[in-house]
C-alpha atoms as a PDB file:
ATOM      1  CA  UNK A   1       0.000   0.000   0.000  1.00  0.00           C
ATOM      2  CA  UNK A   2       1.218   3.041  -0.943  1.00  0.00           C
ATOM      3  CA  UNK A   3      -0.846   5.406   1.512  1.00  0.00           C
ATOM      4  CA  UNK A   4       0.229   6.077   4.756  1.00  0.00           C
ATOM      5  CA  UNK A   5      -3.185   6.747   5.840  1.00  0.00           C
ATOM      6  CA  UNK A   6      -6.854   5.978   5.426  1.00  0.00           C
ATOM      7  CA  UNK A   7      -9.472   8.059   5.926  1.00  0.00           C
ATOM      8  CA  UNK A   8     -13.087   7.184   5.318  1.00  0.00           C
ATOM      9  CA  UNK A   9     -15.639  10.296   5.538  1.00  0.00           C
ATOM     10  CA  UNK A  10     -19.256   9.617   5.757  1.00  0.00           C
ATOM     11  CA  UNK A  11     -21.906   8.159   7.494  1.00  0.00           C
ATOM     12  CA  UNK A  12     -24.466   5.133   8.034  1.00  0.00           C
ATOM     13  CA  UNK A  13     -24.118   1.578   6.728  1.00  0.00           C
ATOM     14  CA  UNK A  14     -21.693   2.249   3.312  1.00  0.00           C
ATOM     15  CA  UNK A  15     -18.925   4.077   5.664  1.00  0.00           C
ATOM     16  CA  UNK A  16     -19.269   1.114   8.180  1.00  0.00           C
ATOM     17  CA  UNK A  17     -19.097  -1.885   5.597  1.00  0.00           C
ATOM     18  CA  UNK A  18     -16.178  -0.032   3.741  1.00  0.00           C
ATOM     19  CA  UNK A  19     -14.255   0.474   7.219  1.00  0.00           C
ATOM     20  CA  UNK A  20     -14.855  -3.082   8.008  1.00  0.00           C
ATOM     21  CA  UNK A  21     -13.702  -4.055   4.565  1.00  0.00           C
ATOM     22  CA  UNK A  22     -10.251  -2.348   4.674  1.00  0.00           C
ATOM     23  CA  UNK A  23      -9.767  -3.448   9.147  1.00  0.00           C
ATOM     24  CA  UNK A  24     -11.523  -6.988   9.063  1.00  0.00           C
ATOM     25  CA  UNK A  25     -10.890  -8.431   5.635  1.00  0.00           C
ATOM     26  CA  UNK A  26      -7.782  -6.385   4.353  1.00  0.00           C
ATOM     27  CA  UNK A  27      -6.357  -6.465   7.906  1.00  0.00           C
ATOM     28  CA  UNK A  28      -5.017  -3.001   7.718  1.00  0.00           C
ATOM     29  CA  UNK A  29      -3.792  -1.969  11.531  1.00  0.00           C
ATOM     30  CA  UNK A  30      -5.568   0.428  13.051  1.00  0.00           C
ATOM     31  CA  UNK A  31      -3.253   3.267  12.858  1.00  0.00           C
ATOM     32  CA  UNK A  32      -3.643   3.553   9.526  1.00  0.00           C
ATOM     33  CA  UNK A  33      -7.224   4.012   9.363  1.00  0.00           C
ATOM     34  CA  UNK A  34      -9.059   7.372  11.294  1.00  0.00           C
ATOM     35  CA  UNK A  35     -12.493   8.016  10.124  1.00  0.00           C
ATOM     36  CA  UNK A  36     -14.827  11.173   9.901  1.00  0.00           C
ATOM     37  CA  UNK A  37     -18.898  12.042   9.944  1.00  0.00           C
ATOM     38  CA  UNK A  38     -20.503  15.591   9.773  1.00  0.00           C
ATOM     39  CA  UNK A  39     -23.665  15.354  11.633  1.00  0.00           C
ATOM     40  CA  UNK A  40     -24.057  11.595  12.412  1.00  0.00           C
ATOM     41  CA  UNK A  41     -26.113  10.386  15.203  1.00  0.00           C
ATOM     42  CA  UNK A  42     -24.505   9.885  18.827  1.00  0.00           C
ATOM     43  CA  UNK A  43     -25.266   5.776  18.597  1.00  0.00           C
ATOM     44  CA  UNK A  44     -24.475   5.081  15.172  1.00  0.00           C
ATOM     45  CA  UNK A  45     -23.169   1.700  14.385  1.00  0.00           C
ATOM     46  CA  UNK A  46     -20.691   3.420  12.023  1.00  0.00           C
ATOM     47  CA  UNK A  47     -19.079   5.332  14.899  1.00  0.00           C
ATOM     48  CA  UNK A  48     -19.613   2.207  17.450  1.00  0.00           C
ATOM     49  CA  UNK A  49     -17.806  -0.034  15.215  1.00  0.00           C
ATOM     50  CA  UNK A  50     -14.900   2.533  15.387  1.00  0.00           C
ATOM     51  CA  UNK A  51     -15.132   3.217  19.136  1.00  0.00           C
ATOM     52  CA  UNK A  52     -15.187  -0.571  19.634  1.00  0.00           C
ATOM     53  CA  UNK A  53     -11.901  -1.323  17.112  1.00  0.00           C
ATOM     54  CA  UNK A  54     -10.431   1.621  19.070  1.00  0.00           C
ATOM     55  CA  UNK A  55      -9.817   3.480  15.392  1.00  0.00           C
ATOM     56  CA  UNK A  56      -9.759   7.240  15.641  1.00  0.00           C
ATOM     57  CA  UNK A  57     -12.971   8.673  14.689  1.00  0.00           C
ATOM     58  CA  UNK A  58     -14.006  12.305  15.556  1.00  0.00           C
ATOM     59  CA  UNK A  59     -17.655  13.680  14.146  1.00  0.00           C
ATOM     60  CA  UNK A  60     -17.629  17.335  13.747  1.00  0.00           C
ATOM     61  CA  UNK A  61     -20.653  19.202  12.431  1.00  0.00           C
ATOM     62  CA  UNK A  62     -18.284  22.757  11.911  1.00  0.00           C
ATOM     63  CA  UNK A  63     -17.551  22.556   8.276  1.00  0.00           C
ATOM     64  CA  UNK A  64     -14.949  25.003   8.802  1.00  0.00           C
ATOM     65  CA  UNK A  65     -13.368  22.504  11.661  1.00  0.00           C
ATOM     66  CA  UNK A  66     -13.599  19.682   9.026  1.00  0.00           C
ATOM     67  CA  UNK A  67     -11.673  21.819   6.815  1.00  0.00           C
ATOM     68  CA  UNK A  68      -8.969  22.913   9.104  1.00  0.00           C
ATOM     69  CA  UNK A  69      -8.628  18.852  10.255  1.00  0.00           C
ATOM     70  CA  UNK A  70      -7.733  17.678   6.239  1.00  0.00           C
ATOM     71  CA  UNK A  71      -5.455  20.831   6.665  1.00  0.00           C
ATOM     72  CA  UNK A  72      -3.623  19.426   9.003  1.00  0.00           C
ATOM     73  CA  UNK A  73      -3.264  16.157   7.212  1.00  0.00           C
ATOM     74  CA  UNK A  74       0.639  15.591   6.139  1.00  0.00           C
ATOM     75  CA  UNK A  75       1.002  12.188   5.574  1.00  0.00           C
ATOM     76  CA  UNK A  76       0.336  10.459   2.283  1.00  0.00           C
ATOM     77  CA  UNK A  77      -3.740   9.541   2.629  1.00  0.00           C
ATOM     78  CA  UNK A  78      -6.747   8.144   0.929  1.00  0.00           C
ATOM     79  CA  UNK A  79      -9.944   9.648   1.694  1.00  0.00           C
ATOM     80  CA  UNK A  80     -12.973   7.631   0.857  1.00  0.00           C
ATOM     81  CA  UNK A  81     -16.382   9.769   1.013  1.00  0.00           C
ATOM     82  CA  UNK A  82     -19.042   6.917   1.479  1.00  0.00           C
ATOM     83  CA  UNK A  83     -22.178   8.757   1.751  1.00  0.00           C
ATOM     84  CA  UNK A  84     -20.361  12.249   2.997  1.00  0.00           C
ATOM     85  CA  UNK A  85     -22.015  15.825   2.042  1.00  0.00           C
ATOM     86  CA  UNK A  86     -19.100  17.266   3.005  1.00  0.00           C
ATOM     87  CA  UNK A  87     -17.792  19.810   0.676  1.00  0.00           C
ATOM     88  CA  UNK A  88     -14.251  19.771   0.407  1.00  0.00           C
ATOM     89  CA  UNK A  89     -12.878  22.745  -0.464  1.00  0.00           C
ATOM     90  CA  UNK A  90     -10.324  23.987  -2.792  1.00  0.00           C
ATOM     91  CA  UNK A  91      -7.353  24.196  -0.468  1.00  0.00           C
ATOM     92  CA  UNK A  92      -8.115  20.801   0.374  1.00  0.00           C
ATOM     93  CA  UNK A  93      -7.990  19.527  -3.274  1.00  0.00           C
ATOM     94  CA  UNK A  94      -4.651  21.529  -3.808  1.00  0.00           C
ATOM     95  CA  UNK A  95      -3.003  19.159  -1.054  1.00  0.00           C
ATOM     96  CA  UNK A  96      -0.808  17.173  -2.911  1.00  0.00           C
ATOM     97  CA  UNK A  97      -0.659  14.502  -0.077  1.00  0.00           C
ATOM     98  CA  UNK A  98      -4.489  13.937  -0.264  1.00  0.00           C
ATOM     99  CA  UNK A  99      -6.108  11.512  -2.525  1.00  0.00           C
ATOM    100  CA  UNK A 100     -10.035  11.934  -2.381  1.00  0.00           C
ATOM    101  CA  UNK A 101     -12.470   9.703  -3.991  1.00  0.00           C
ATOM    102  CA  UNK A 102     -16.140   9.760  -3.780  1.00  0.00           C
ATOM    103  CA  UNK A 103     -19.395   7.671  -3.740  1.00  0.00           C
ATOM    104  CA  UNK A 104     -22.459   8.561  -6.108  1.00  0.00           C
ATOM    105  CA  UNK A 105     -25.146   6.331  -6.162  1.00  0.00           C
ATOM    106  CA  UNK A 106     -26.346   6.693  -9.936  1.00  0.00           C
ATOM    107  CA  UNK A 107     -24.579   6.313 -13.703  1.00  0.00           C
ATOM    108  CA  UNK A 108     -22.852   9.803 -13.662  1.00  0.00           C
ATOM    109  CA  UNK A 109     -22.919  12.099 -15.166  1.00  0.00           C
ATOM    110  CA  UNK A 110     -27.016  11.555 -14.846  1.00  0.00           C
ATOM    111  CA  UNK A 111     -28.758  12.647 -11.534  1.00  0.00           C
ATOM    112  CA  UNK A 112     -25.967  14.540 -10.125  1.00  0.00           C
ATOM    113  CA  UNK A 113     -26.283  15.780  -6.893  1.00  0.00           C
ATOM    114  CA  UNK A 114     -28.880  15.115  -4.139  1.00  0.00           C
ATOM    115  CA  UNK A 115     -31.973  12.219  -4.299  1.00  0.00           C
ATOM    116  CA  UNK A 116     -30.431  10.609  -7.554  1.00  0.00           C
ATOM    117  CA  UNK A 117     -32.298   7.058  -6.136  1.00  0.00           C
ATOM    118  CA  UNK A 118     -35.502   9.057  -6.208  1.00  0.00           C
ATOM    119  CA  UNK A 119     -35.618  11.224  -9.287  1.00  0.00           C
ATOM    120  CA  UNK A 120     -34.052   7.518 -11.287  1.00  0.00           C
ATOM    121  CA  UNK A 121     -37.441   6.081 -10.503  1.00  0.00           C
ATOM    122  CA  UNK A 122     -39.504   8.779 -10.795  1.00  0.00           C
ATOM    123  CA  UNK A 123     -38.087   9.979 -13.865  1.00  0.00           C
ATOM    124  CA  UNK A 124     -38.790   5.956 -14.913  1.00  0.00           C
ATOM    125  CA  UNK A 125     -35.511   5.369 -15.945  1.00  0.00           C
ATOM    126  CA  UNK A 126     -34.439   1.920 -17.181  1.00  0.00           C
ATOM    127  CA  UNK A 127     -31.580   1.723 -15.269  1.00  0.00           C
ATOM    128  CA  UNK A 128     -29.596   2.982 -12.444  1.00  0.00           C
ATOM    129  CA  UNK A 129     -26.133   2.285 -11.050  1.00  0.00           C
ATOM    130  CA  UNK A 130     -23.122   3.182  -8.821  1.00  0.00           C
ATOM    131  CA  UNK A 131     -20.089   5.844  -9.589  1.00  0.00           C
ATOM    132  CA  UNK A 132     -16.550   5.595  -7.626  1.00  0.00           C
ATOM    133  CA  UNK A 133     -15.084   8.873  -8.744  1.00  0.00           C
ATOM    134  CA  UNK A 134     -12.015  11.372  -7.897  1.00  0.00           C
ATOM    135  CA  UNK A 135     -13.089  14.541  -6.426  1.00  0.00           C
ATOM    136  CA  UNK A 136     -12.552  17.892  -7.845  1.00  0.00           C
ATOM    137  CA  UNK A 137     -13.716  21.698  -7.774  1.00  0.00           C
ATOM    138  CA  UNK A 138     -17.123  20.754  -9.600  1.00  0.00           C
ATOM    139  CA  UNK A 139     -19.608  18.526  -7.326  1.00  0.00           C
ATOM    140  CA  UNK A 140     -20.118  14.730  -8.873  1.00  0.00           C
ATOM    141  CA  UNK A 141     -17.571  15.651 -12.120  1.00  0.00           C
ATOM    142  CA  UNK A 142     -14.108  13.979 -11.072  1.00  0.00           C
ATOM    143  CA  UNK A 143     -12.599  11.296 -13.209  1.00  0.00           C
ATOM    144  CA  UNK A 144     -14.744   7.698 -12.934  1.00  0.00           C
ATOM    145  CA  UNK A 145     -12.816   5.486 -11.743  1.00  0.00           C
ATOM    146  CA  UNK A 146     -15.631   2.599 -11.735  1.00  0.00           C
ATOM    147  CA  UNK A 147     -19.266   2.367 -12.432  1.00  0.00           C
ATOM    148  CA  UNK A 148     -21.636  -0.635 -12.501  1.00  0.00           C
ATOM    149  CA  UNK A 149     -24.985  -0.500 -13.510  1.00  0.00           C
ATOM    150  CA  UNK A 150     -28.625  -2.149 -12.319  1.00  0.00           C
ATOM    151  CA  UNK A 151     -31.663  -2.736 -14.231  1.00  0.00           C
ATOM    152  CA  UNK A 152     -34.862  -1.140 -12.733  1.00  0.00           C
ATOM    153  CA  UNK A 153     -38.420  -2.817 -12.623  1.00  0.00           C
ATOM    154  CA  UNK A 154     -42.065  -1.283 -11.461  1.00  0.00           C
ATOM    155  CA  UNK A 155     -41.134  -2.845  -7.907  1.00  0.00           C
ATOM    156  CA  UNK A 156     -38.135  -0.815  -7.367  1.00  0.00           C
ATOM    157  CA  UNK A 157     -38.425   1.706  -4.338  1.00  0.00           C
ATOM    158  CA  UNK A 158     -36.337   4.408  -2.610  1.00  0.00           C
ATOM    159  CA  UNK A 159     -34.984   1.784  -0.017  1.00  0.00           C
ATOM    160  CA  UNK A 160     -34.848  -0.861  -2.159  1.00  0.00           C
ATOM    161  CA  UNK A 161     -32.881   0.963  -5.009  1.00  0.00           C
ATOM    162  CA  UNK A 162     -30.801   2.259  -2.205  1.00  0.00           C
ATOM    163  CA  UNK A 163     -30.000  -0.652  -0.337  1.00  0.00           C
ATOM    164  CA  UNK A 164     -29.307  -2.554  -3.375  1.00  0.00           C
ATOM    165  CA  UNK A 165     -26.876   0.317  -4.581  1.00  0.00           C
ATOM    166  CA  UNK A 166     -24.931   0.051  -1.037  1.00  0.00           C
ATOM    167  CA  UNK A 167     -24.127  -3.264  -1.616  1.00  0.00           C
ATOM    168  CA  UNK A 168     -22.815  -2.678  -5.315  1.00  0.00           C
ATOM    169  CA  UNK A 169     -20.989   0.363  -3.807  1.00  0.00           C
ATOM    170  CA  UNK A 170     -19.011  -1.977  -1.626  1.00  0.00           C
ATOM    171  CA  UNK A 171     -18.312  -5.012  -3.812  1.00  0.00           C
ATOM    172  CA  UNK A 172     -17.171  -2.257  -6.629  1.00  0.00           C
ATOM    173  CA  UNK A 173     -14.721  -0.564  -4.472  1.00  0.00           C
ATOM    174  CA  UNK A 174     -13.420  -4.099  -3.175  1.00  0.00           C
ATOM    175  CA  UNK A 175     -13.100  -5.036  -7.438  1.00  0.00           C
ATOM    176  CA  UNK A 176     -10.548  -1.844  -7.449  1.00  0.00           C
ATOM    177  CA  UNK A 177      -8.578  -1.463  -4.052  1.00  0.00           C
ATOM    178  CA  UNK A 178      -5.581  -3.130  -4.718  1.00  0.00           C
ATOM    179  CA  UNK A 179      -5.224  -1.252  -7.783  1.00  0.00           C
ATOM    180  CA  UNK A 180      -6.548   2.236  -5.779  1.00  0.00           C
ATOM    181  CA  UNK A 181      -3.840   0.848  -2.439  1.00  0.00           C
ATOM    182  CA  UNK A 182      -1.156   0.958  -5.141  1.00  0.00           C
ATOM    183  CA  UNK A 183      -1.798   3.841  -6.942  1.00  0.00           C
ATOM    184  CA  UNK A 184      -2.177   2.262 -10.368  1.00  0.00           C
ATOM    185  CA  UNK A 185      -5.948   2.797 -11.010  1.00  0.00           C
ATOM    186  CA  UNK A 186      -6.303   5.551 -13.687  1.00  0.00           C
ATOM    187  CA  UNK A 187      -9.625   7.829 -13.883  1.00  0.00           C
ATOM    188  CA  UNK A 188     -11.408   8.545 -17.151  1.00  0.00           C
ATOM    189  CA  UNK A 189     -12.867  11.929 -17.827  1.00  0.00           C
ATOM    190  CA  UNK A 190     -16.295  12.398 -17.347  1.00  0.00           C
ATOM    191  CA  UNK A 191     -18.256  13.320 -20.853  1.00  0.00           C
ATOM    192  CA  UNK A 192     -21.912  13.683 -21.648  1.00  0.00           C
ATOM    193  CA  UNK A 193     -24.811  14.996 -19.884  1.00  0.00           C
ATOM    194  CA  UNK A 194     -26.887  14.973 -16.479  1.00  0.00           C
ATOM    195  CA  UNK A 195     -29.030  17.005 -14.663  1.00  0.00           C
ATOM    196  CA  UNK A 196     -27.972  18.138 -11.182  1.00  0.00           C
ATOM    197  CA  UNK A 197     -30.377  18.225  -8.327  1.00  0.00           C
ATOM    198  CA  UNK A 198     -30.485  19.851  -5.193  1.00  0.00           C
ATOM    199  CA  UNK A 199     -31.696  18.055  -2.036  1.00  0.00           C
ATOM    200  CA  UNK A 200     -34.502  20.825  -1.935  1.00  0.00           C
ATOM    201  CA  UNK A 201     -35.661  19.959  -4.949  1.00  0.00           C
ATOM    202  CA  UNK A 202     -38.702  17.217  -5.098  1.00  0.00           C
ATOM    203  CA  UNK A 203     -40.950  15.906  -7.636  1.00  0.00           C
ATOM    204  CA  UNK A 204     -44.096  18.040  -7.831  1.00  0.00           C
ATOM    205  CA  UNK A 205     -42.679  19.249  -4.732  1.00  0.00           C
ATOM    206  CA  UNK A 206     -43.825  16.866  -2.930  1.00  0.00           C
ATOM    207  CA  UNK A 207     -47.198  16.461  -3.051  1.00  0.00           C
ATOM    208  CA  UNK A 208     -49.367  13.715  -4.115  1.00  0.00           C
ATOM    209  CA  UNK A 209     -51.955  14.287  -6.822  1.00  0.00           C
ATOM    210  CA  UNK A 210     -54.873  11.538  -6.934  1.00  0.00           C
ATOM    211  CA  UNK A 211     -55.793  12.749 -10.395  1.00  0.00           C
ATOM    212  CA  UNK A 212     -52.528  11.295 -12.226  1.00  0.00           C
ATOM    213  CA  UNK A 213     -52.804   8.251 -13.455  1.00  0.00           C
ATOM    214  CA  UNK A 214     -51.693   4.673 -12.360  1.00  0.00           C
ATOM    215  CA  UNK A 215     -48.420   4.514 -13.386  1.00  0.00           C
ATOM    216  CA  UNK A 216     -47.499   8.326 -12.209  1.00  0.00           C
ATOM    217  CA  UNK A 217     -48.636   7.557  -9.390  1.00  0.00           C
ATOM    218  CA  UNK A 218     -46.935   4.548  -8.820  1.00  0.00           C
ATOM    219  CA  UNK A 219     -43.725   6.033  -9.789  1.00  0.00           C
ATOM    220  CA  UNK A 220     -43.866   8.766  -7.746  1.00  0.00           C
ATOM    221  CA  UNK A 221     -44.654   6.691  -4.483  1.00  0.00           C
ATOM    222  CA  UNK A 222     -41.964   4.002  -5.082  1.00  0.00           C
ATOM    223  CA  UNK A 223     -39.429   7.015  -5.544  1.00  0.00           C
ATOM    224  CA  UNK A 224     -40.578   8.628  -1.827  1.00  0.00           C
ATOM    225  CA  UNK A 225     -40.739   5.104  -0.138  1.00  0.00           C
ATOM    226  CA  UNK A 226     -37.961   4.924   2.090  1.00  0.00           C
ATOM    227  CA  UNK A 227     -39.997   2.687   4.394  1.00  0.00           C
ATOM    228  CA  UNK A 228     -38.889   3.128   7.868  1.00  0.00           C
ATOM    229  CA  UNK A 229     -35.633   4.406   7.756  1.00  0.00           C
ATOM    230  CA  UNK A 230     -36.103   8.396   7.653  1.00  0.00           C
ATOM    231  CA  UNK A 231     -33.777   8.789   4.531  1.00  0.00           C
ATOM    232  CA  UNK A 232     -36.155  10.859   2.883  1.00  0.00           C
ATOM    233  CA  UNK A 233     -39.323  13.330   4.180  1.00  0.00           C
ATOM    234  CA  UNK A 234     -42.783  11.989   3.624  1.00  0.00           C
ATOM    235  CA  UNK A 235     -44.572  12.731   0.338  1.00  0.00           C
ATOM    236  CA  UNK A 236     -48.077  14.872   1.525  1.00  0.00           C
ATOM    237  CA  UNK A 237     -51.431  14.830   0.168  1.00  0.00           C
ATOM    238  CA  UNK A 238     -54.420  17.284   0.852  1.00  0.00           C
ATOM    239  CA  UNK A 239     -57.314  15.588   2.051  1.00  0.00           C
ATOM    240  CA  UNK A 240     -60.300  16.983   2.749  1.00  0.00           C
ATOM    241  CA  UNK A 241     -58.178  20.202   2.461  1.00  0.00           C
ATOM    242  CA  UNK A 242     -55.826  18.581   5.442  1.00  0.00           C
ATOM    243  CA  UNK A 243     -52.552  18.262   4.341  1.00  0.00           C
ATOM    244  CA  UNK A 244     -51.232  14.759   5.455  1.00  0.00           C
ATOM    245  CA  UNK A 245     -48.022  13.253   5.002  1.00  0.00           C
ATOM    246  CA  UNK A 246     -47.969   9.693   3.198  1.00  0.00           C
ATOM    247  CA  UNK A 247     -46.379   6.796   5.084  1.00  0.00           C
ATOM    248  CA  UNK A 248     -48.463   3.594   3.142  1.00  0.00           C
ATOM    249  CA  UNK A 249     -49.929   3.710   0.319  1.00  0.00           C
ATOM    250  CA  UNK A 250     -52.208   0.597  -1.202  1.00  0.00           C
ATOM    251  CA  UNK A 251     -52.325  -2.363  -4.591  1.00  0.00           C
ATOM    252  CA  UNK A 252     -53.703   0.650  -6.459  1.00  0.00           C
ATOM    253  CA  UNK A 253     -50.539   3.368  -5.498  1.00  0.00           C
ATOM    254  CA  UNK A 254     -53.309   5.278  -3.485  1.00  0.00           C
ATOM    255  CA  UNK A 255     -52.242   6.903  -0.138  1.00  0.00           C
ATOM    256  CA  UNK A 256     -53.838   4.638   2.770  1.00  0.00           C
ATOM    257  CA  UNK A 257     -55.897   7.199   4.124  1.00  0.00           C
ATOM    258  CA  UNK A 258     -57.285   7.915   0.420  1.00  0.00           C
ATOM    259  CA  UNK A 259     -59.957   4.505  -0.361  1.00  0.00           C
END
């Protein structure tokens, strides 16, 4: 390995597989691995596993703090962003010492940005995918260094798509390491086309609308059902001019509460 250090940003169950991947199956000591989350939860299992393996692991909400930490960096390091919405910045890309790579869970350069797992189903798109990238100036636009693609059908949801992605994530990254460890995996430029989408941004903002037919309706559900694990914030629908928010929906992709 030709990194002195690793250091994965990020949060939730992609950061913890890939930090198990690189201590438990690559054996890498713990002094080579430290690991970073803006905003993650006080009991997450990403931060327990660290605790636990007693691998440095600090989560800092600051951005400016998160900046001044990569600063700091001077040994030779690999940071892997696994589900990070960090923004590093460009004094951080103009260390020479730092090699960043990122996570994007869709085909780039399609669905850029925020929600690409929703707006790929609800924009009914035959296919979706995983991107290992470098990072650059421009958000989602660094050399790929590996994509894999999956096949969407009408039963795909938010959580499924999702969950499904995770575990390509992980297996792709594995498929590259050695190559990544030893600094002989090249990038390609990114060419073609995508929209860009800001997490703000929602289809039909949001809102249900009973009127649409069966399949709009279906697509727009499956893209906001994140079942029960609070990735995304409940579609609404007015009823009886009450708004509601939507957390099941029927056979006929009809809000519960609407029969």
């Amino acid at each position: 390995m030709k990194f002195d250090k690793i250091c994965i940003i990020g949060s939730g169950n992609l950061a913890l597989k890939i930090m198990k991947l690189l201590y438990e199956k690559y054996k890498l000591p713990k002094e080579k691995l430290f690991a970073l989350s803006q905003h993650e939860p006080k009991l997450s299992l990403f931060s327990n596993f660290c605790k636990k393996q007693e691998i440095g692991y600090q989560n800092i909400d600051d951005k400016n703090e998160l900046e001044n930490i990569f600063m700091q960096i001077a040994s030779k390091t690999l940071v892997i962003s696994a589900n990070n919405y960090f923004i590093f910045t460009k004094k951080i890309l103009n260390k020479h010492n730092l090699t960043i790579i990122n996570y994007h869970n869709s085909l780039l350069p399609k669905y850029k940005g925020s929600n690409a797992a929703l707006w790929c189903i609800y924009n009914n798109e035959e296919k979706s995918g995983i991107t290992w990238h470098m990072v650059n100036e421009n958000i989602d636009s660094g050399e790929i260094l590996v994509q894999k693609e999956i096949i969407l059908n009408k039963n795909h949801t938010f959580l499924s798509l999702t969950q499904e992605q995770l575990e390509l994530g992980v297996l792709t990254l594995e498929s590259i390491l050695q190559d990544l460890l030893n600094e002989k995996l090249k990038g390609t430029p990114m060419t073609g086309s995508g929209s860009f989408y800001y997490k703000s941004q929602l289809p039909n903002d949001g809102l249900f609308d009973s009127n649409w037919d069966l399949e709009h309706r279906s697509r727009f559900l499956r893209a906001f059902d994140c079942g029960k694990s609070g990735l995304l914030k409940p579609a609404r629908a007015i009823i009886n001019n009450k708004e509601i928010e939507i957390t099941k929906y029927n056979e006929n992709f009809m809000p519960q509460e609407i029969q």
